[in-house]
Protein backbone atom coordinates (compact mmCIF):
# COMPACT_ATOMS: atom_id res chain seq x y z
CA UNK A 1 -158.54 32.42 -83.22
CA UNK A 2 -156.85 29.63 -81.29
CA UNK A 3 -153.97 28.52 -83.72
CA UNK A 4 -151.80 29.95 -86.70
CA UNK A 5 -149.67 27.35 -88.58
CA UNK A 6 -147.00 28.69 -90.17
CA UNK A 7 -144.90 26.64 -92.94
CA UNK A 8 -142.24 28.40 -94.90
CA UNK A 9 -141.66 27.06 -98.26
CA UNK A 10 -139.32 27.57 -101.79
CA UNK A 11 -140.32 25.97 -104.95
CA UNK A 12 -142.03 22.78 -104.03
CA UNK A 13 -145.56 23.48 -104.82
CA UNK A 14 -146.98 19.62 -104.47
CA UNK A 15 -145.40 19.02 -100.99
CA UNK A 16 -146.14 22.43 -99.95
CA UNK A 17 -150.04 21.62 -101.30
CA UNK A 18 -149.96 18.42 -99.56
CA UNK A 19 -148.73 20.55 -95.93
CA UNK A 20 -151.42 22.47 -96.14
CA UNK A 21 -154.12 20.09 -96.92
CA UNK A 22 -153.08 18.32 -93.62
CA UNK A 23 -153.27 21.37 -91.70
CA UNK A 24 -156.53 22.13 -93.23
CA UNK A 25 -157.44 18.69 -92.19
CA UNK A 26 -157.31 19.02 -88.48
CA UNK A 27 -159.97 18.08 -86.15
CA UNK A 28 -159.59 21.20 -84.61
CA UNK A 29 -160.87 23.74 -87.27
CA UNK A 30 -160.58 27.23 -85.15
CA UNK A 31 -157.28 27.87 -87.04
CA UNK A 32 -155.77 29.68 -90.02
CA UNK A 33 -152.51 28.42 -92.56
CA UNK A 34 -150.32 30.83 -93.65
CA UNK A 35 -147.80 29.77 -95.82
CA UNK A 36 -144.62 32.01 -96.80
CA UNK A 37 -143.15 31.67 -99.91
CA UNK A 38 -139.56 32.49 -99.74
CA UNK A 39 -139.14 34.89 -102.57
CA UNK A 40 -141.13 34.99 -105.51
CA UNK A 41 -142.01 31.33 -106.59
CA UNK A 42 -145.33 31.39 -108.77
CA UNK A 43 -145.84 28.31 -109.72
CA UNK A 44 -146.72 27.82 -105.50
CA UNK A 45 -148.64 30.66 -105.40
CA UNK A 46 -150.72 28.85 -108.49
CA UNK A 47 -151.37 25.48 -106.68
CA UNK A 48 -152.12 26.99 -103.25
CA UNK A 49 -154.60 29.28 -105.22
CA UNK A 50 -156.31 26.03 -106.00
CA UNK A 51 -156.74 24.90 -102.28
CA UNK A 52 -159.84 26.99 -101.47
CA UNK A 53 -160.28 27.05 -98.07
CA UNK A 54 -160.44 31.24 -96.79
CA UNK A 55 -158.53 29.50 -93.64
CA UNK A 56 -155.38 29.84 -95.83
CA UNK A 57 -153.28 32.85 -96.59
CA UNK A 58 -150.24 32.96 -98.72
CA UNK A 59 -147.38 35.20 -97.61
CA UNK A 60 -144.92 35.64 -100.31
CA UNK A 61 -140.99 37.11 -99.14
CA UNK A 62 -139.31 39.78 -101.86
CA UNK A 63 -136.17 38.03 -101.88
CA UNK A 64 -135.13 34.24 -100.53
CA UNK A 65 -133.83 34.57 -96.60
CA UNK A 66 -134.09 31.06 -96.17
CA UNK A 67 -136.79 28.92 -93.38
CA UNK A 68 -135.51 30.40 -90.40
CA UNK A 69 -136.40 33.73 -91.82
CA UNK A 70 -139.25 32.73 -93.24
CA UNK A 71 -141.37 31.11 -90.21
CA UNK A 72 -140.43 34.74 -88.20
CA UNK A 73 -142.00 36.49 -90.97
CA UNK A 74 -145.06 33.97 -90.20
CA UNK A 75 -144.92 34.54 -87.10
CA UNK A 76 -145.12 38.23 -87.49
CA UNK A 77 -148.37 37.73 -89.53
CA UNK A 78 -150.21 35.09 -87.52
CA UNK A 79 -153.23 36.01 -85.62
CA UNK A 80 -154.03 33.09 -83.12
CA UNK A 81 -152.72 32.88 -79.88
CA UNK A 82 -150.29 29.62 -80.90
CA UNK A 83 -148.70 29.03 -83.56
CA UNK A 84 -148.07 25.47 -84.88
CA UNK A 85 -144.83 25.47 -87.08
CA UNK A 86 -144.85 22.70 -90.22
CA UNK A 87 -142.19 22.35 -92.93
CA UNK A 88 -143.61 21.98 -96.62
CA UNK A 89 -142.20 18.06 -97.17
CA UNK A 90 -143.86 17.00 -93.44
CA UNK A 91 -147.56 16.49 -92.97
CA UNK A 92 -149.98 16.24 -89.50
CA UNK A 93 -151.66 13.17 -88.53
CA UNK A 94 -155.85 14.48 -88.15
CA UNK A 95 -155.90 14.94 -84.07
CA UNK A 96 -152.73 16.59 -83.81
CA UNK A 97 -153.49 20.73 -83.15
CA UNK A 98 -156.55 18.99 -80.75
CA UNK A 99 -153.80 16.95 -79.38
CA UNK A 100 -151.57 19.28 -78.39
CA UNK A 101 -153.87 22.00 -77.14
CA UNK A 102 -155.36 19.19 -74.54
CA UNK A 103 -151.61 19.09 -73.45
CA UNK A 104 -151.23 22.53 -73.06
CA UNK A 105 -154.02 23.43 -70.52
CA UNK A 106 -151.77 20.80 -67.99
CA UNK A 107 -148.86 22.95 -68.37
CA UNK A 108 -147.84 24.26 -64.86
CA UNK A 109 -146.04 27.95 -66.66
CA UNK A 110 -147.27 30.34 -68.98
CA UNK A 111 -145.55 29.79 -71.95
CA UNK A 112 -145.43 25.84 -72.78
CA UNK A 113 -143.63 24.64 -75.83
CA UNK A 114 -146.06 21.71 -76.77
CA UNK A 115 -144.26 19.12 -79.27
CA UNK A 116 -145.19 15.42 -80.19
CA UNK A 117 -144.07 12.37 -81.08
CA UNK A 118 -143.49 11.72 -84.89
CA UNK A 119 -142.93 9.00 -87.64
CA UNK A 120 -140.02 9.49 -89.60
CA UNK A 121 -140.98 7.95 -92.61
CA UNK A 122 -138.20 6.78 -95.20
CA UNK A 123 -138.97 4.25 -98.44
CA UNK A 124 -137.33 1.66 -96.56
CA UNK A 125 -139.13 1.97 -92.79
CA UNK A 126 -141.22 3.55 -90.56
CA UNK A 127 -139.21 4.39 -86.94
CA UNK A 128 -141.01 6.26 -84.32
CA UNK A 129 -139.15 9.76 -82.52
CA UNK A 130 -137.94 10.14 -79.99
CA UNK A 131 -138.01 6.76 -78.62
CA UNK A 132 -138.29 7.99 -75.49
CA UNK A 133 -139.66 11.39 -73.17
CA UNK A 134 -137.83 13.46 -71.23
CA UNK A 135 -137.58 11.83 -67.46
CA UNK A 136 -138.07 14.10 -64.27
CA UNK A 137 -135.39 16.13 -63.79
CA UNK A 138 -133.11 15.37 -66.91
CA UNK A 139 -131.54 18.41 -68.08
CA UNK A 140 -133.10 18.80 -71.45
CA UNK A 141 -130.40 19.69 -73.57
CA UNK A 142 -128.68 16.36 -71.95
CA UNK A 143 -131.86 14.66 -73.16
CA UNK A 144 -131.72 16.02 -77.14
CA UNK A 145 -128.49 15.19 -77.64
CA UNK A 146 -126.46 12.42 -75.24
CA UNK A 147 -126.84 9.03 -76.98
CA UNK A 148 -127.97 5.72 -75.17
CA UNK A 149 -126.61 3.75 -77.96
CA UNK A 150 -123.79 4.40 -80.78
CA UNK A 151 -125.73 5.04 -83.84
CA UNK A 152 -128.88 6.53 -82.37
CA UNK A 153 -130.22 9.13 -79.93
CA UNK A 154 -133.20 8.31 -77.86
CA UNK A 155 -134.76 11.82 -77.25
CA UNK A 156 -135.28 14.13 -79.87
CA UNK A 157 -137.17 17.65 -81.32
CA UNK A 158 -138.14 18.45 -84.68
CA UNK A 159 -140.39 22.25 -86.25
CA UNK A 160 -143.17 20.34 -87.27
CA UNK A 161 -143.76 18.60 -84.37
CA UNK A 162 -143.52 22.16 -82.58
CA UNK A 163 -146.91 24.19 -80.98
CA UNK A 164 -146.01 27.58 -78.63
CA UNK A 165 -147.36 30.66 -78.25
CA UNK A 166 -147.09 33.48 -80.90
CA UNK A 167 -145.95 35.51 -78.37
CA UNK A 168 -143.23 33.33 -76.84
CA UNK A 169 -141.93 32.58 -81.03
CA UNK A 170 -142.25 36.74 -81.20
CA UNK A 171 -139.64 36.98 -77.99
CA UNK A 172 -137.60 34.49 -79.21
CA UNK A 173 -137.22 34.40 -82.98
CA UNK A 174 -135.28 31.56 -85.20
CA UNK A 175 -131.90 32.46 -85.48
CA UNK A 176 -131.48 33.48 -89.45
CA UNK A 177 -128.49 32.34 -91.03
CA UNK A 178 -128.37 28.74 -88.84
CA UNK A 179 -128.78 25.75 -91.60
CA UNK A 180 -128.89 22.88 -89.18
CA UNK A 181 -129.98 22.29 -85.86
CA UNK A 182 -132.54 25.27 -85.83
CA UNK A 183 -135.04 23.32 -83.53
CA UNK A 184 -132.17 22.51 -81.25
CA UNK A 185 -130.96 26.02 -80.95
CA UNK A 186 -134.64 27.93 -80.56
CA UNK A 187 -135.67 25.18 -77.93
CA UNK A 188 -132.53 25.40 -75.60
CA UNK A 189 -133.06 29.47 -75.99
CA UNK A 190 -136.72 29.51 -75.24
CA UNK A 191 -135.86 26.96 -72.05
CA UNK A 192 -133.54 29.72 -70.77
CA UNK A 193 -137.08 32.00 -69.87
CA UNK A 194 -138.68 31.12 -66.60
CA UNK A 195 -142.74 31.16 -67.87
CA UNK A 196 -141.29 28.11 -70.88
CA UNK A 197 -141.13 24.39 -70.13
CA UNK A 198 -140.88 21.37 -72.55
CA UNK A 199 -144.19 19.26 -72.89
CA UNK A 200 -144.46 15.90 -75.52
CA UNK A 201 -147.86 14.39 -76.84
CA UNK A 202 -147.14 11.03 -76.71
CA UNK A 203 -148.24 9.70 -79.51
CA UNK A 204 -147.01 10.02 -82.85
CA UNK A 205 -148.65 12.36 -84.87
CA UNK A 206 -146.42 14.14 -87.82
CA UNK A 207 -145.10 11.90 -90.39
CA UNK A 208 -141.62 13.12 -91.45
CA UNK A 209 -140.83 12.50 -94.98
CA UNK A 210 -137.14 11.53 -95.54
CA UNK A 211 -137.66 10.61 -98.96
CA UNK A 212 -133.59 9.84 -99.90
CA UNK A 213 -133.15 11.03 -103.44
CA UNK A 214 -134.16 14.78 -102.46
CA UNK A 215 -132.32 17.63 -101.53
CA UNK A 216 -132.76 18.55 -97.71
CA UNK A 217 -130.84 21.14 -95.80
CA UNK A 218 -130.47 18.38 -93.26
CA UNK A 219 -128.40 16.57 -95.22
CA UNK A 220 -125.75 19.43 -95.74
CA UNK A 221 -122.37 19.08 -92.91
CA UNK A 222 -121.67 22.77 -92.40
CA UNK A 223 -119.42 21.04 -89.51
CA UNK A 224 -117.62 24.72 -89.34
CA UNK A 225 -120.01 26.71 -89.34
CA UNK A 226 -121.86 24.21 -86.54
CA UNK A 227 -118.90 24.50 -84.61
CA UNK A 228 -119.23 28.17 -84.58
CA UNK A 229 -122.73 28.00 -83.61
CA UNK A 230 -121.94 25.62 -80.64
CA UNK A 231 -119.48 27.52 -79.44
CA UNK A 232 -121.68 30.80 -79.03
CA UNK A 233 -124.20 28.80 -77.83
CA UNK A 234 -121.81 26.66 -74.79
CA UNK A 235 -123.93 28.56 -72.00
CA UNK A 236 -126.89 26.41 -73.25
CA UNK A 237 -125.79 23.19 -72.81
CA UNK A 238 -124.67 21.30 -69.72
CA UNK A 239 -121.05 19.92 -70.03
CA UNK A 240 -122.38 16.15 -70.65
CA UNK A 241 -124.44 17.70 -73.60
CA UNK A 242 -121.54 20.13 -74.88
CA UNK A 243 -119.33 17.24 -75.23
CA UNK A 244 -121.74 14.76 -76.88
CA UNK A 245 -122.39 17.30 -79.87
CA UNK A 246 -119.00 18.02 -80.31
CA UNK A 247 -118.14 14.18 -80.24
CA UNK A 248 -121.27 13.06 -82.52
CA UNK A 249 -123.39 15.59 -84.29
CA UNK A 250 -120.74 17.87 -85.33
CA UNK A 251 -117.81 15.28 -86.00
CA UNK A 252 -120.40 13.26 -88.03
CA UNK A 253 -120.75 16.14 -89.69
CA UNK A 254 -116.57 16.62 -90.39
CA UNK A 255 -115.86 12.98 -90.62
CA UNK A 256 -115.85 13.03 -94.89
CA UNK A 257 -113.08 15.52 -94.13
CA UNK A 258 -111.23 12.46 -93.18
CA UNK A 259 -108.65 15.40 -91.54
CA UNK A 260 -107.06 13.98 -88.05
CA UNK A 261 -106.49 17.81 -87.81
CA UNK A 262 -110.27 18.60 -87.88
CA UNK A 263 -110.71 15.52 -85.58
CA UNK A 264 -108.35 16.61 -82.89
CA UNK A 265 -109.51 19.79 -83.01
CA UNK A 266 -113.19 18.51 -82.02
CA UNK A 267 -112.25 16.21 -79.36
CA UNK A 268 -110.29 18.94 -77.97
CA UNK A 269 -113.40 21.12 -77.76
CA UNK A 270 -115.35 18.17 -76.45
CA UNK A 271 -112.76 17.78 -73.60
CA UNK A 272 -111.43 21.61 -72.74
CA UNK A 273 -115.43 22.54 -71.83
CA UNK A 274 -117.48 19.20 -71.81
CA UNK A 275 -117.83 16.17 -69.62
CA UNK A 276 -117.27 13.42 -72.33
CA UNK A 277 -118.59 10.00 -71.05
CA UNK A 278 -117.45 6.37 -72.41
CA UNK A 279 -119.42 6.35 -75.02
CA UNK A 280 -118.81 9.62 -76.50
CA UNK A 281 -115.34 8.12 -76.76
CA UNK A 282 -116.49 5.04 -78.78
CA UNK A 283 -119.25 6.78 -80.75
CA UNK A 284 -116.27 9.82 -81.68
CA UNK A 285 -113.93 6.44 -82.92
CA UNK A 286 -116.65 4.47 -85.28
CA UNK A 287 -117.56 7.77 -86.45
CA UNK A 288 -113.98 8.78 -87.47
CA UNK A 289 -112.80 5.27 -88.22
CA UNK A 290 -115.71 3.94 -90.60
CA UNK A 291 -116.23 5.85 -93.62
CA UNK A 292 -119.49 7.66 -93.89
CA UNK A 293 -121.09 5.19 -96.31
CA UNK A 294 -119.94 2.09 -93.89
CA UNK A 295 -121.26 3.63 -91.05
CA UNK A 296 -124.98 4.77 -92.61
CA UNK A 297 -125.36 0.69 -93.37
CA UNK A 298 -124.25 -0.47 -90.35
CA UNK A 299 -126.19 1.98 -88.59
CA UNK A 300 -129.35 1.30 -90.46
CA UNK A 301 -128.68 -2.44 -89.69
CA UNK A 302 -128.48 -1.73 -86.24
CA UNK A 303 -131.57 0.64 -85.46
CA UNK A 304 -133.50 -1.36 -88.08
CA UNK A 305 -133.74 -4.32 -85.78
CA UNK A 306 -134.47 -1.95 -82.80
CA UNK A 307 -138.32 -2.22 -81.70
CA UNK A 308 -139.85 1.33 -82.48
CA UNK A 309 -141.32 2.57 -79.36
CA UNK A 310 -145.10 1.88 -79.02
CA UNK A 311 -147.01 5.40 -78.20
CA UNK A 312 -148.36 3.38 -74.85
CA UNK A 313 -144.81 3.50 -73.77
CA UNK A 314 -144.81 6.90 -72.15
C-alpha cells in the first residue's frame, strides 16, 4: 500500500465524515483512512459506519490524549509506506496524495517531508498559504516564522497539508501534551535528521476551514506554556527565528494579559538568545500597544487587500 492517512478526531462526527470522504476521494486510490477517535465517542463511530468504503478503518483511543497523541497512535497502525496526516474540520482538494507523491520521487534524501500549499478558508475570504516557498538556502525555521510584513507571515506549515514516511513519523513522534504549534515543533525536529528535507507542492490543495464561531485549539494563548516549549526547543531555531517567536507568536499570544511584566519578560528572551531585527521591534509594539480586538481588524484590513499568491508564482 502506498499511503495511510491518518486524522485524529473527538466528537465531530459531520466534519470528521466530510475528512474522510475527501480522502476517499483522491485520485490516487492505492491508500487506506484510518481515523482515531480520541476516546470513546459513538455517535462518530455511527456516521463513519455509514461511509462504506473497506479503505477506511476506525481506530477508537480508551481514554482522550488529545491530537498529538492521537495521529502517533495512527501512525502506529498505518500500513503504507507514507502517511498523509488530515485534521477532521480540513478537507483535500482531488489530486492532492497524486500530487505530492510526484513531488516526492524528486527528493534528493531518503526521508522527504512532502507538504502543499493550502486555502485557508474563513466566511469572509479565501487567502492562499504560505504566500511564498522556501528560497535556496533560507534556514527553514527562519522561513516559518520571521515576518515580511507586521500582521502576516509569508511562509508557513500546517498537519493537513503534511505527507512523510511512516517510518520517519515512527522516529519522530508528535510531542503529546503541546496544544499549539505542533506542526512547527515536529517539522524543525524531523529537519534536525540528515536523510529529511522540506519539499512544497505548489499549488493549493487542502482547504482549511476557519469557520469563526467554533472552538479550535488554535485559538487558545497558552503563551506560558509556549514559552516553555520554546525555550526547550532554542537549539532548533536560528537566533533571527528565536527572536521573531518570542516577539510575535508568543507575545500575541500574552498580549490580553495586558502585563508590562509579561511583556518585558518576552522581549528579554527575544534579546538575551535571539537576533531581533527592526521589525520584530515594531511588530512586538502594535502587538502590545493595540488591543487584541483592534489589532485582528486592522490586520484583516491590511492582508485583505493583499493579492493572494497565484499557484504559478513558485
Amino acid at each position: 500500500m502506498d499511503v495511510s492517512v491518518v486524522i485524529p478526531t473527538c466528537n465531530r462526527p459531520e466534519l470528521a465524515t466530510r475528512a474522510v470522504r475527501s480522502a476517499l476521494a483522491q485520485t490516487h486510490r492505492d491508500l487506506e483512512v484510518i481515523v482515531v477517535v480520541d476516546g470513546p465517542d459513538d455517535a462518530t463511530v455511527a456516521a463513519l459506519a455509514q461511509v462504506g468504503d473497506d479503505r477506511l478503518r476506525v481506530v477508537v483511543l480508551p481514554e482522550r490524549g488529545k491530537a498529538p497523541n492521537a495521529r502517533n497512535q495512527g501512525v502506529r497502525h498505518a500500513e503504507g509506506r507514507w502517511v498523509a496526516l488530515l485534521d477532521d474540520d480540513d478537507e483535500w482538494l482531488p489530486g492532492k496524495i497524486e500530487a505530492q507523491l510526484a513531488l516526492a520521487t524528486t527528493a534528493t534524501k531518503a526521508s522527504p517531508i512532502v507538504a502543499t500549499r493550502m486555502v485557508s478558508r474563513t466566511p469572509r475570504s479565501d487567502t492562499v498559504m504560505p504566500r511564498r516557498l522556501p528560497e535556496p538556502g533560507e534556514p527553514l525555521s527562519e522561513y516559518l516564522t520571521v515576518r515580511r510584513g507586521l500582521f502576516y507571515g509569508d511562509g508557513f506549515i500546517q498537519t493537513s497539508t503534511i505527507m512523510a514516511p511512516a517510518e520517519l513519523l515512527r522516529r519522530v513522534p508528535f510531542t503529546v501534551g503541546l496544544r499549539r504549534q505542533q506542526e512547527l515543533d515536529w517539522t524543525l525536529r524531523a529537519l534536525q535528521h540528515d536523510d529529511v528535507e522540506l519539499l512544497y507542492a505548489p499549488e493549493p490543495l487542502v482547504l482549511w476551514h476557519q469557520d469563526e464561531n467554533r472552538e479550535r485549539i488554535s485559538l487558545q494563548n497558552p503563551w506560558a506554556e509556549q514559552l516553555a516549549w520554546l525555550r526547550s526547543s532554542r537549539h532548533l531555531f536560528t537566533p533571527r527565528a528565536y527572536a521573531a517567536v518570542t516577539m510575535s507568536v508568543i507575545s500575541s499570544m500574552a498580549a490580553p494579559t495586558r502585563s508590562l511584566t509579561v511583556a518585558r519578560e518576552l522581549l528579554s528572551e527575544a534579546r538575551a538568545h535571539g537576533r531581533p531585527g527592526a521589525l520584530d521591534y515594531v511588530t512586538f509594539a502594535q502587538i502590545w500597544a493595540l488591543p487584541p480586538d483592534v489589532r485582528h481588524r486592522v490586520r484583516d484590513l491590511v492582508v485583505g487587500r493583499r493579492p493572494a499568491p497565484q499557484a504559478a508564482d513558485a
